[in-house]
C-alpha atoms as a PDB file:
ATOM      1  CA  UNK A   1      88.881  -9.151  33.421  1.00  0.00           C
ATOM      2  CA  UNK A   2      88.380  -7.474  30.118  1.00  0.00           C
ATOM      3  CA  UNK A   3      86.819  -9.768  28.664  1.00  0.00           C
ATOM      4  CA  UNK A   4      84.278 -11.284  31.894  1.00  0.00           C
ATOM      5  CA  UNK A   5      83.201  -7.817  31.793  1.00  0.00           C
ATOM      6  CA  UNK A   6      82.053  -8.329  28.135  1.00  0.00           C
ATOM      7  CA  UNK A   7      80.371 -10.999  28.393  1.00  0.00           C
ATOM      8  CA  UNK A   8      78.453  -9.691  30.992  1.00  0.00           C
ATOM      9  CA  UNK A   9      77.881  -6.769  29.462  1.00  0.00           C
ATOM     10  CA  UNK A  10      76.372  -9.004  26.812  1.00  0.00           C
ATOM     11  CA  UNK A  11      74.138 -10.606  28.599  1.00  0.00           C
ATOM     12  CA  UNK A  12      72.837  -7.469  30.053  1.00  0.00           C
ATOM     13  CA  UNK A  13      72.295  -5.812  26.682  1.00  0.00           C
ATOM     14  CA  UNK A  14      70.628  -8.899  25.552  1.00  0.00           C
ATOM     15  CA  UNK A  15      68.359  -8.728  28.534  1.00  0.00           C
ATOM     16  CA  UNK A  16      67.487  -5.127  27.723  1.00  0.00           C
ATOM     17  CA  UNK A  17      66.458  -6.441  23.934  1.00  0.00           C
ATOM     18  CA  UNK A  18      64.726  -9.329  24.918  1.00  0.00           C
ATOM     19  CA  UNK A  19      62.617  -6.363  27.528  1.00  0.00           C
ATOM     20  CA  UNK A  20      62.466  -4.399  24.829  1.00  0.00           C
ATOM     21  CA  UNK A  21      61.148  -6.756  22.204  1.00  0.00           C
ATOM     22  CA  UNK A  22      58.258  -7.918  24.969  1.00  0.00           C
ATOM     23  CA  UNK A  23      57.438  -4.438  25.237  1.00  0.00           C
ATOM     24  CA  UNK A  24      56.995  -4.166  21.612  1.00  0.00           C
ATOM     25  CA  UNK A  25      55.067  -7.514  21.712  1.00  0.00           C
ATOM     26  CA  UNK A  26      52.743  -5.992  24.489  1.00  0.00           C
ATOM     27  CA  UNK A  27      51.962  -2.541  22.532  1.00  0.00           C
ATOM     28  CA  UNK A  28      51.295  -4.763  19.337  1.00  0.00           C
ATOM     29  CA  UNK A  29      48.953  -6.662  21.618  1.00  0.00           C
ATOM     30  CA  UNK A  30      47.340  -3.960  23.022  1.00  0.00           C
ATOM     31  CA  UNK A  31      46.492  -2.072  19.996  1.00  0.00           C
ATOM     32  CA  UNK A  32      45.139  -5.110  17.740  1.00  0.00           C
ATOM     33  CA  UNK A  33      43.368  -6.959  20.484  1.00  0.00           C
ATOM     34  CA  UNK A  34      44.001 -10.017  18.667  1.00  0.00           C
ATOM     35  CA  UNK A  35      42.299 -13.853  18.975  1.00  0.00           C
ATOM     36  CA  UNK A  36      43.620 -16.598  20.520  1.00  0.00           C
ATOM     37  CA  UNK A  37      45.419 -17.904  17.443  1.00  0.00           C
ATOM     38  CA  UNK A  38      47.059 -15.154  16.347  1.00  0.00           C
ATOM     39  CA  UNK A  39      48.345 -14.281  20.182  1.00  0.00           C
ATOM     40  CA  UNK A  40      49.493 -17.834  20.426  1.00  0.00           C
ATOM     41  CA  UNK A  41      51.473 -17.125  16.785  1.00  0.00           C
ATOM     42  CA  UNK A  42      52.782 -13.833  18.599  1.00  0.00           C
ATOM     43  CA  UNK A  43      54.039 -15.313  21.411  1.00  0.00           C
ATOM     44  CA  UNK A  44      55.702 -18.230  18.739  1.00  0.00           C
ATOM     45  CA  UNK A  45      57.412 -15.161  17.558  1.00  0.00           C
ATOM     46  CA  UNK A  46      58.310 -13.268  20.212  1.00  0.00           C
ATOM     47  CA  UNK A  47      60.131 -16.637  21.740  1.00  0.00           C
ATOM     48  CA  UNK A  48      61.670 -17.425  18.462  1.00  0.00           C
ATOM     49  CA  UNK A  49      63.213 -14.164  18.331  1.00  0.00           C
ATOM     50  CA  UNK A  50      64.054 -13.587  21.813  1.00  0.00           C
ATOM     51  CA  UNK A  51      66.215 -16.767  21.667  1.00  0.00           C
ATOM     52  CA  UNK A  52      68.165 -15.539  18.500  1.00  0.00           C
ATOM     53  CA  UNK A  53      68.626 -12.765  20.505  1.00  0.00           C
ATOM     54  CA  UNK A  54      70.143 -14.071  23.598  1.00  0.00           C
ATOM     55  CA  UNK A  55      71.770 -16.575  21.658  1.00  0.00           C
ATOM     56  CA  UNK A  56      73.517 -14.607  19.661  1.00  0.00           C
ATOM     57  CA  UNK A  57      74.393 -12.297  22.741  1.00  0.00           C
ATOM     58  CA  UNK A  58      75.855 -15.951  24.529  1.00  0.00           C
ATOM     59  CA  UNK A  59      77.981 -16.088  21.076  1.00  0.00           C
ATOM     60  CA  UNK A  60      78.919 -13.172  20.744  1.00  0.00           C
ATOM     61  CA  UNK A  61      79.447 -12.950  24.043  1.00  0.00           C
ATOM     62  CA  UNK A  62      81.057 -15.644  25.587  1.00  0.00           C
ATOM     63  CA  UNK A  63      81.156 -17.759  22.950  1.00  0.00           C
ATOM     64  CA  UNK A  64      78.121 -19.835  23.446  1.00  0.00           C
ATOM     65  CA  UNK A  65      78.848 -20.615  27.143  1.00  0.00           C
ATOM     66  CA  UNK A  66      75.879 -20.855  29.806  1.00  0.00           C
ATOM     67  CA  UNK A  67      76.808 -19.919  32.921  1.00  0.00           C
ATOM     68  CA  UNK A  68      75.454 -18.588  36.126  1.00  0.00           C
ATOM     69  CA  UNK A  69      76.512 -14.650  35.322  1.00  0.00           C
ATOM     70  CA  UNK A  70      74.677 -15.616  32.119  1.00  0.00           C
ATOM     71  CA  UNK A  71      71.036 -15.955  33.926  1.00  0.00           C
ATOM     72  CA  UNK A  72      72.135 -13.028  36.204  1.00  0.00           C
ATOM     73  CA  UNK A  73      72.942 -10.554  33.415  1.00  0.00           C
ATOM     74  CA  UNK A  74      69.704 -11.533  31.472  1.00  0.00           C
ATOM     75  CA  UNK A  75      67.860 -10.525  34.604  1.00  0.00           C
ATOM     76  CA  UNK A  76      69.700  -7.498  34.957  1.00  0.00           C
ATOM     77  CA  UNK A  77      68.901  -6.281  31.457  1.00  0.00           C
ATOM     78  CA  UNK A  78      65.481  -7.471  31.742  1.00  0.00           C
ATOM     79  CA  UNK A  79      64.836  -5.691  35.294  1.00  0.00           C
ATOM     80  CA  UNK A  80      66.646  -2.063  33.866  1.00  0.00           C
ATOM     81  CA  UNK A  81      64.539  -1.981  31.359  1.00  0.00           C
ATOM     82  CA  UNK A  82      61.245  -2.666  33.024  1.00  0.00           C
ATOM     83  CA  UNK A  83      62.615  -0.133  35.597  1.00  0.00           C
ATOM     84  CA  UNK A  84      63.539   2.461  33.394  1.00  0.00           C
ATOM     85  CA  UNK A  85      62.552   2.003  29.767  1.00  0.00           C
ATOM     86  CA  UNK A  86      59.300   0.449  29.697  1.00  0.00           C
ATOM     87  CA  UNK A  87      56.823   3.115  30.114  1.00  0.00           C
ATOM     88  CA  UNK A  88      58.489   5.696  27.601  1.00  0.00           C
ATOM     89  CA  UNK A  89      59.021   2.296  25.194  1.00  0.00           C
ATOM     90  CA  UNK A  90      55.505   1.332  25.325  1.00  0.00           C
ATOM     91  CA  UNK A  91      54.473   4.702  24.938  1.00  0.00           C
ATOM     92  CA  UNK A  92      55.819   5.637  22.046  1.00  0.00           C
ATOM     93  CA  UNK A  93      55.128   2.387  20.818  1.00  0.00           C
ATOM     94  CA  UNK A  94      51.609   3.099  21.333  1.00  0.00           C
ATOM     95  CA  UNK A  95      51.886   6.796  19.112  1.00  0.00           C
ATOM     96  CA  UNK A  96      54.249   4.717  16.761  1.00  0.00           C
ATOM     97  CA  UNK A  97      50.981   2.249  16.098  1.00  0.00           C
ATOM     98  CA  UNK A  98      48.464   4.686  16.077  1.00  0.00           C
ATOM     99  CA  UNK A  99      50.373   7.054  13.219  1.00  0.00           C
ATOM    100  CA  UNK A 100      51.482   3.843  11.355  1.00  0.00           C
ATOM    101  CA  UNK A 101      47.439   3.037  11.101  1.00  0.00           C
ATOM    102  CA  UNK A 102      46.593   7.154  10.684  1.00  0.00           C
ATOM    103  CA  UNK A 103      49.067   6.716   7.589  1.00  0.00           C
ATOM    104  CA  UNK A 104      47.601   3.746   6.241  1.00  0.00           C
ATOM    105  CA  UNK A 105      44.302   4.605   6.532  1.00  0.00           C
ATOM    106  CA  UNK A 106      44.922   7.884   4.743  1.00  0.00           C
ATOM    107  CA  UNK A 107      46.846   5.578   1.844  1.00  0.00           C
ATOM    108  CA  UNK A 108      43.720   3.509   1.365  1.00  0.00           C
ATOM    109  CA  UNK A 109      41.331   6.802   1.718  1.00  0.00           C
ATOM    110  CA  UNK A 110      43.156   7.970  -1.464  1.00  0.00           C
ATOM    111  CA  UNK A 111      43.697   5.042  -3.172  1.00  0.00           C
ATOM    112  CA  UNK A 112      40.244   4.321  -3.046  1.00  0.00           C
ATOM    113  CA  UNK A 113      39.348   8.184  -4.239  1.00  0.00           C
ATOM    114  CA  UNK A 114      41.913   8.052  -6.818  1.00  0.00           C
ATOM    115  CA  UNK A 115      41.711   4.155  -8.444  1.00  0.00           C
ATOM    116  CA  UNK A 116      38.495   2.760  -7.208  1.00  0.00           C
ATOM    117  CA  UNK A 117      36.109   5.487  -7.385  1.00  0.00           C
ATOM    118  CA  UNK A 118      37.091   6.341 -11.022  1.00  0.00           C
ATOM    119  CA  UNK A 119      36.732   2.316 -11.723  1.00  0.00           C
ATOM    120  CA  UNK A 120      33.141   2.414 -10.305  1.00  0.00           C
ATOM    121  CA  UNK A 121      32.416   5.475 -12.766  1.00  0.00           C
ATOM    122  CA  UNK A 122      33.773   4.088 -15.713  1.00  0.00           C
ATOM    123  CA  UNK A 123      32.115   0.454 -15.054  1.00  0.00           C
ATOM    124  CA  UNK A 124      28.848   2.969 -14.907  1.00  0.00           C
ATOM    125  CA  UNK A 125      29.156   4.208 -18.006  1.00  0.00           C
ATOM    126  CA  UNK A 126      29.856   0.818 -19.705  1.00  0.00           C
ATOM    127  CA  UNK A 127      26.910  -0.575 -18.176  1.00  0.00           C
ATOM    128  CA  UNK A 128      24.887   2.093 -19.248  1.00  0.00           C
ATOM    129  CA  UNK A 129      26.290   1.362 -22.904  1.00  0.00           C
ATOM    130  CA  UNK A 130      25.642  -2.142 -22.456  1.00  0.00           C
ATOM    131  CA  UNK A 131      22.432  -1.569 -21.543  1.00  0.00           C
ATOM    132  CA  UNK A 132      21.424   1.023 -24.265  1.00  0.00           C
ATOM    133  CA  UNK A 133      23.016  -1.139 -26.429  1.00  0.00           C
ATOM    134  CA  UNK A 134      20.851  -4.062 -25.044  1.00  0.00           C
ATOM    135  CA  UNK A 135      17.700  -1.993 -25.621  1.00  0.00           C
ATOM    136  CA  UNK A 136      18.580  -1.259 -29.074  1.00  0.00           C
ATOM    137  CA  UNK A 137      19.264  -4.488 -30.388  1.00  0.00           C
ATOM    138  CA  UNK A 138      16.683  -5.746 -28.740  1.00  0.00           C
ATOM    139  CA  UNK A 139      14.316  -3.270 -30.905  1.00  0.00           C
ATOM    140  CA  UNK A 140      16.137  -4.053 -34.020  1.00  0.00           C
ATOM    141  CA  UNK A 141      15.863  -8.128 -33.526  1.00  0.00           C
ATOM    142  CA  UNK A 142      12.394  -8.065 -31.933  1.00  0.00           C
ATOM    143  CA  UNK A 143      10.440  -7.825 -35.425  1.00  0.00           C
ATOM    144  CA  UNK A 144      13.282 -10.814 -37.259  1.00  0.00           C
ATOM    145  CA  UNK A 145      12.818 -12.771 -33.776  1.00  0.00           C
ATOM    146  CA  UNK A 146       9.129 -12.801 -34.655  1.00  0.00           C
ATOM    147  CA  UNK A 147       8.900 -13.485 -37.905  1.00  0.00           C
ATOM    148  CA  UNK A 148      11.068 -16.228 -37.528  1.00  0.00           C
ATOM    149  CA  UNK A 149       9.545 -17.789 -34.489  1.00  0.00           C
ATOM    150  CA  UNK A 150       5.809 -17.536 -36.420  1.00  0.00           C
ATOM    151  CA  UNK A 151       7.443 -19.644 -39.255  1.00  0.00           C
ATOM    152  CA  UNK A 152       9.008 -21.938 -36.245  1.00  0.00           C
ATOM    153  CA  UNK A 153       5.453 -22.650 -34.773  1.00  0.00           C
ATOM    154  CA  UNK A 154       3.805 -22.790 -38.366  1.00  0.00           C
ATOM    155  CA  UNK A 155       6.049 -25.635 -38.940  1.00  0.00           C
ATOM    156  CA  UNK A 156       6.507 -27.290 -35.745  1.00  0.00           C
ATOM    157  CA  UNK A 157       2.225 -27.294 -36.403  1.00  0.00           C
ATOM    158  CA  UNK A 158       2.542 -28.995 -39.658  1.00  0.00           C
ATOM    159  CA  UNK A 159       4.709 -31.558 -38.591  1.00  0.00           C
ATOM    160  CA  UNK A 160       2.723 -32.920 -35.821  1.00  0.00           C
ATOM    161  CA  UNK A 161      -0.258 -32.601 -38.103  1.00  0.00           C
ATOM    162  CA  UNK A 162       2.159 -34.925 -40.527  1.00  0.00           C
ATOM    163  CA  UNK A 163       3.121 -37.271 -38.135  1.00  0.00           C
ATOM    164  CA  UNK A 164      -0.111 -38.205 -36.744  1.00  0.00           C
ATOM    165  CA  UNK A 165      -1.486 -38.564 -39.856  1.00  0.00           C
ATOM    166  CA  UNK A 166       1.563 -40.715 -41.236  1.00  0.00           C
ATOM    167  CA  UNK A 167       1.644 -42.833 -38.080  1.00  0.00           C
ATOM    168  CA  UNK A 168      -2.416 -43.218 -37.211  1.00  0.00           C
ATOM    169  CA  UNK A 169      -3.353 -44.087 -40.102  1.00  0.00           C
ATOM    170  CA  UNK A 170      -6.420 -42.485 -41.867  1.00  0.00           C
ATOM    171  CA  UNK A 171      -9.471 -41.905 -39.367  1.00  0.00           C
ATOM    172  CA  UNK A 172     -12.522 -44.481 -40.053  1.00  0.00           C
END
């Protein structure tokens, strides 16, 4: 008797985790209002874990054996908790979501005052040294740049005037 009682027992508590864990499921839900895909991956998860969970509660259980009390204590579980845990669960499931994104949105509020801010400022300044620097070699290079790009054109001149005159042949 001991051990019938167990089982059942079993099945009942696994009935209250698998209410629990839809409960969890439906707060999740609720507060990311996801897409279609990413419900349908949900729901991939939420059945993939609610049959660990009842199967290990049939091993542990009963061993692995499916009977009728089986289905009965499920329902059980999963009817007590709807009936009696389901609106405090989702509720403070619902505060549980909301501080978890308070926190995190505090966490990236400072990380972005404390790392990315200070980035932007610094990759300021070097672009302002870049730029001075820019400027200044520019001023430096601007009088050798045109020096040598008057003796480029004075040649480039001379060559064409050397070329037609090698290749046309003297004018008659």
């Amino acid at each position: 008797m001991e051990l019938q009682f167990y089982a059942l027992f079993m099945t009942v508590l696994s009935g209250i985790g698998v209410g629990l864990l839809f409960d969890l499921l439906r707060a999740v839900r609720r507060f990311l209002r996801p897409g279609p895909l990413l419900a349908a991956l949900g729901d991939l998860l939420f059945w993939g874990a609610a049959t660990a969970m009842v199967g290990t509660g049939l091993f542990l259980g009963n061993w692995g054996e499916y009977r009728f009390y089986v289905l009965v204590g499920l329902l059980t579980g999963l009817v007590l908790h709807f009936a009696l845990a389901s609106p405090a669960v989702l509720w403070l499931a619902d505060r549980l979501l909301h501080a978890v994104a308070w926190a995190l949105k505090v966490l990236w509020e400072l990380a972005m005052r404390l790392i990315w801010f200070p980035l932007q400022a610094v990759a300021a300044v070097l672009w302002r040294l870049g730029r001075g620097l820019g400027t200044w070699l520019g001023r430096r290079l601007r009088g050798p740049y045109r020096w040598l790009r008057l003796r480029y054109l004075l040649a480039r001149r001379r060559l064409r005037r050397a070329w037609r005159r090698w290749f046309r042949g003297p004018k008659t």
